[in-house]
N, C-alpha and C. Protein backbone atom coordinates (compact mmCIF):
# COMPACT_ATOMS: atom_id res chain seq x y z
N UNK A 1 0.85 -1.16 0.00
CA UNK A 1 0.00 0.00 0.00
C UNK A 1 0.90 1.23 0.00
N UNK A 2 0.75 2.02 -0.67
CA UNK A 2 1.56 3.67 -0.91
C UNK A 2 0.86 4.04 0.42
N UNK A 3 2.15 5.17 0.28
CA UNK A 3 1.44 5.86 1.48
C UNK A 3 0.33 7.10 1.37
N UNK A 4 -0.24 7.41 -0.11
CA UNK A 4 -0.96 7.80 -0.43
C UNK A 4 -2.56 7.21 -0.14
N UNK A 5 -2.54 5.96 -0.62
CA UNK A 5 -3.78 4.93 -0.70
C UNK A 5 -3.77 4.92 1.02
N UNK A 6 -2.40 4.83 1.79
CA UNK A 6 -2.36 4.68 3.14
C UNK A 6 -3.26 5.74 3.75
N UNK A 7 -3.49 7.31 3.43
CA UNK A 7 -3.95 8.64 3.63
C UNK A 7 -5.31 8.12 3.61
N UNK A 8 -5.48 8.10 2.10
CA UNK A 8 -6.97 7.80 1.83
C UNK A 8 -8.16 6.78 2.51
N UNK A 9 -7.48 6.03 3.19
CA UNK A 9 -8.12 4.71 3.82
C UNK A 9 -7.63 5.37 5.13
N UNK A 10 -7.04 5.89 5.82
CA UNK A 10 -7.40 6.18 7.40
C UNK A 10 -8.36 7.64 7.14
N UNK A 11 -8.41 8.40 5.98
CA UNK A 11 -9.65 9.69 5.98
C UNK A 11 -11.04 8.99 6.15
N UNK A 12 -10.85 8.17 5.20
CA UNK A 12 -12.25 7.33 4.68
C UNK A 12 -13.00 6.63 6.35
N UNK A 13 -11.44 6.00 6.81
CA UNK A 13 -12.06 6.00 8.07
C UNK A 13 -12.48 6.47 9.63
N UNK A 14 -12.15 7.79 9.25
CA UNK A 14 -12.22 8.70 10.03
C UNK A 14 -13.54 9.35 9.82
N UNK A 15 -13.81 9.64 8.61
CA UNK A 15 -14.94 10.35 8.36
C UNK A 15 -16.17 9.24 8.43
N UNK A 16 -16.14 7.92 8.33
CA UNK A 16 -16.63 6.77 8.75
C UNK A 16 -17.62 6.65 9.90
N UNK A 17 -16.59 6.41 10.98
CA UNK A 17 -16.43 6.88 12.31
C UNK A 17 -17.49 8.44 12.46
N UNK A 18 -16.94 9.31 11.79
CA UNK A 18 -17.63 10.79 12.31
C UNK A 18 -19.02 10.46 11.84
N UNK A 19 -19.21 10.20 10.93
CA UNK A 19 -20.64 9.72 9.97
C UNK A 19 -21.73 9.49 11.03
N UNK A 20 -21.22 7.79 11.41
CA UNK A 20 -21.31 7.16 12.22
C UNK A 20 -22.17 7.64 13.36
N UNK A 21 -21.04 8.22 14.38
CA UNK A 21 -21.56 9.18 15.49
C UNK A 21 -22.70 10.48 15.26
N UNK A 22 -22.47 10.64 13.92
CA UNK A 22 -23.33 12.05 13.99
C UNK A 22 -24.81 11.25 13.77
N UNK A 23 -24.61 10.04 13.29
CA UNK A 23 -25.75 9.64 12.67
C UNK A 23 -26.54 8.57 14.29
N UNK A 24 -26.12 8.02 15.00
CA UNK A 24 -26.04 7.42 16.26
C UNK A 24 -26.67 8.63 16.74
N UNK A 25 -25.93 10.36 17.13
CA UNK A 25 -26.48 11.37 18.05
C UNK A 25 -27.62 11.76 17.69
N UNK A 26 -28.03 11.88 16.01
CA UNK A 26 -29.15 12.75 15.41
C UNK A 26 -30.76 11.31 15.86
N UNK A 27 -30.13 10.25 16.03
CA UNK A 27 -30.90 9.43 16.38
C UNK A 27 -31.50 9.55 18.14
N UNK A 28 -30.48 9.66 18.82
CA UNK A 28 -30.51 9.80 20.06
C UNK A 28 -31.20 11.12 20.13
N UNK A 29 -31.08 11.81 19.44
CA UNK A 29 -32.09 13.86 19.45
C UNK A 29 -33.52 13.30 18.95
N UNK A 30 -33.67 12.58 18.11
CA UNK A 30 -34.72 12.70 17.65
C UNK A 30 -35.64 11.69 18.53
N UNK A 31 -34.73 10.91 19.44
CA UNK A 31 -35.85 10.09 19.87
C UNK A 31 -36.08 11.03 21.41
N UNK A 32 -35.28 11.87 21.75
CA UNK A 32 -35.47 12.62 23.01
C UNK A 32 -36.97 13.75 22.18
N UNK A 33 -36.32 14.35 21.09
CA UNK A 33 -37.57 14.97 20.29
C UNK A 33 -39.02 14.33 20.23
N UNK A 34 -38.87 13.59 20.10
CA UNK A 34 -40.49 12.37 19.84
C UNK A 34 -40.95 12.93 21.25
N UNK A 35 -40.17 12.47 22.17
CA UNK A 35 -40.63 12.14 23.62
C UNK A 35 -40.88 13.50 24.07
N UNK A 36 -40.24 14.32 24.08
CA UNK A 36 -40.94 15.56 24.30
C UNK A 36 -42.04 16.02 23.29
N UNK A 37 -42.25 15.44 22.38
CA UNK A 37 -43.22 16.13 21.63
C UNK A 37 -44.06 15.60 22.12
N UNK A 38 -44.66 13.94 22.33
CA UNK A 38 -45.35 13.03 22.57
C UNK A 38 -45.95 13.49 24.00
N UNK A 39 -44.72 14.19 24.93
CA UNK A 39 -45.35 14.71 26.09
C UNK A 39 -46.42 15.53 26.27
N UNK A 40 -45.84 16.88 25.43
CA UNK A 40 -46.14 18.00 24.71
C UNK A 40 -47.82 17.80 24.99
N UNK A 41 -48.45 16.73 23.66
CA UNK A 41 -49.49 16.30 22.82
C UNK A 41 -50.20 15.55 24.07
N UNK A 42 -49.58 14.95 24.92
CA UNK A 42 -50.86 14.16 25.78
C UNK A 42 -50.83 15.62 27.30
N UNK A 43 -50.43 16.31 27.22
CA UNK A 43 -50.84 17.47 28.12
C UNK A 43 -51.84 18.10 27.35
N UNK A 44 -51.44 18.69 26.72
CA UNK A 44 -52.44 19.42 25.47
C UNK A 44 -53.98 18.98 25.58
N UNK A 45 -53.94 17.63 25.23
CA UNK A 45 -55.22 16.89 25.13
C UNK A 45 -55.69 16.21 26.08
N UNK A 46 -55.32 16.18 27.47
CA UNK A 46 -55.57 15.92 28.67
C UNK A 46 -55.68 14.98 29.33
N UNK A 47 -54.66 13.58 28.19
CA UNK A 47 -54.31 12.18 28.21
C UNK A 47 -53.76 12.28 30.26
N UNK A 48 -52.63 13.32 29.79
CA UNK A 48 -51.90 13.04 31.46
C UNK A 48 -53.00 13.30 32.51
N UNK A 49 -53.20 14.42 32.19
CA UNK A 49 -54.67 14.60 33.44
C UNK A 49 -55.19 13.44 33.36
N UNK A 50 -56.01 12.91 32.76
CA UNK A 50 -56.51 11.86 32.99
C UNK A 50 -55.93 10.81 33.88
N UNK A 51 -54.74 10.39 33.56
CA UNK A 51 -53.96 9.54 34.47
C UNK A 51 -53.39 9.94 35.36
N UNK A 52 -53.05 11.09 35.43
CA UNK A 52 -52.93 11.73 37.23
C UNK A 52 -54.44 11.39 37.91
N UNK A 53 -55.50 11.77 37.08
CA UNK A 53 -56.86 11.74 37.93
C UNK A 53 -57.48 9.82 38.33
N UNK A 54 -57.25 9.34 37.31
CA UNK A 54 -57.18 7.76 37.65
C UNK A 54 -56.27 7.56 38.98
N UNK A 55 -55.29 7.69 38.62
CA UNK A 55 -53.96 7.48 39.93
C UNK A 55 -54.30 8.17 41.21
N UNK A 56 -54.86 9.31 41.03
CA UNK A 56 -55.32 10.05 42.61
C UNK A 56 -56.59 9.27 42.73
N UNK A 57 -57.33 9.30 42.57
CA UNK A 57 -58.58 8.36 42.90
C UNK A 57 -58.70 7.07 42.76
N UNK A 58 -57.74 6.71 42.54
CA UNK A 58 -57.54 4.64 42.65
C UNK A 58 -58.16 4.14 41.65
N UNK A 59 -58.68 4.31 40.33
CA UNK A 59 -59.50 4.40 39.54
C UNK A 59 -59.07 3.26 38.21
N UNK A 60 -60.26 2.50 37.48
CA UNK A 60 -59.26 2.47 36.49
C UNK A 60 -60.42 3.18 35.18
N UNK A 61 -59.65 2.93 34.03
CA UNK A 61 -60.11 3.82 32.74
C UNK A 61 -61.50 3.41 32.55
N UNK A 62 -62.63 4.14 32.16
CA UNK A 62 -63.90 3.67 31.74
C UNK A 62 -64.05 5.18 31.62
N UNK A 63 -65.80 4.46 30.94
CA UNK A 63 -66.38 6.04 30.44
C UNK A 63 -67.08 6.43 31.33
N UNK A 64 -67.38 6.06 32.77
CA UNK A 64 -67.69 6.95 34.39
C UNK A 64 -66.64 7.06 34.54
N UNK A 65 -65.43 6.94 34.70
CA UNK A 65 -64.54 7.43 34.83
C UNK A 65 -63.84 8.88 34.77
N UNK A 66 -64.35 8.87 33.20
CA UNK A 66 -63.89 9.89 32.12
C UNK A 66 -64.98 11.01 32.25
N UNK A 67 -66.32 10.60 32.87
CA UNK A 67 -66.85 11.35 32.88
C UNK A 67 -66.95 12.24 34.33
N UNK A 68 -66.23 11.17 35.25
CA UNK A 68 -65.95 12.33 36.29
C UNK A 68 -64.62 13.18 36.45
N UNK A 69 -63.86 12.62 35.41
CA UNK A 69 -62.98 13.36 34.88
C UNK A 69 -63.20 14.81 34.49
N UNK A 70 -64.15 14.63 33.33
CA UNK A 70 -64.21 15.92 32.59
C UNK A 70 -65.23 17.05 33.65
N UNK A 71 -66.45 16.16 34.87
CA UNK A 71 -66.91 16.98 35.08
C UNK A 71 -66.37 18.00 36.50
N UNK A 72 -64.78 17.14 36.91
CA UNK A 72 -63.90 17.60 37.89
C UNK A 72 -63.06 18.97 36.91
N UNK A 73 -62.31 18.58 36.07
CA UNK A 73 -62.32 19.47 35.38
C UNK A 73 -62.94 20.74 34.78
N UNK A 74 -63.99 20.24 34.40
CA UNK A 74 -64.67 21.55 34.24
C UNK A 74 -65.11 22.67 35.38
N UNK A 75 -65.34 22.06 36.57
CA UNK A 75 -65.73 22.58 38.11
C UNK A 75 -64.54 23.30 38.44
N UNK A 76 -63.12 23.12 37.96
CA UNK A 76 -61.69 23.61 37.96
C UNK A 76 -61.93 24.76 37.44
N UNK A 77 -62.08 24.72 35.95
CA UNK A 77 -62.12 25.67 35.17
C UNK A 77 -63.30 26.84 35.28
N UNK A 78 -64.15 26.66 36.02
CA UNK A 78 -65.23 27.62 36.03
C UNK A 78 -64.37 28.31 37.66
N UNK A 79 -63.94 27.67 38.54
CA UNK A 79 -63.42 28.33 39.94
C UNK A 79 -62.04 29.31 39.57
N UNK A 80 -61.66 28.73 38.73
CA UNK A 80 -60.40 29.51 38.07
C UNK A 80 -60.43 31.28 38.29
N UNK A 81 -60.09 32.09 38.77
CA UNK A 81 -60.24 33.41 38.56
C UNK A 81 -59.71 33.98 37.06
N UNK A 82 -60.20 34.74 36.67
CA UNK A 82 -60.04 35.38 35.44
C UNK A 82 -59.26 36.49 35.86
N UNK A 83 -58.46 36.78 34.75
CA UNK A 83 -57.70 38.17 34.91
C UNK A 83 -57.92 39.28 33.83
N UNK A 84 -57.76 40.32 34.29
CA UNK A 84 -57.76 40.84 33.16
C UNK A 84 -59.05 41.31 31.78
């Protein structure tokens, strides 16, 4: 092997390697990304409430459930003070 071809084959594997890692980290971001988005989306839509409200009341999922869910909730939202 020249020591030219020698150059070319430790770049190749260097940039390999860098590839590699960048492609391993952008994976590791995007799955931290999902998960915060995924968080994001079940606050939003009141998935977590729900399961905080199951979990505080010993509860499991049904539609009495859900419905004393929404009507605890709503009793929240009307006590709420307004501002402004």
């Amino acid at each position: 092997m020249t020591q030219t071809a020698f150059r070319r084959s430790a770049s190749a594997d260097r940039t390999g390697r860098w590839f590699g890692a960048g492609i391993s980290c952008l994976i590791s971001r995007g799955g931290l990304a999902w998960q915060i988005l995924r968080s994001m989306l079940r606050e939003i839509f009141d998935e977590s409430a729900y399961a905080r409200f199951l979990e505080r009341r010993q509860l499991t999922s049904s539609s009495d459930a859900y419905a004393e869910f929404l009507d605890e909730s709503r009793q929240q939202r009307e006590r709420r003070p307004r501002c402004c």
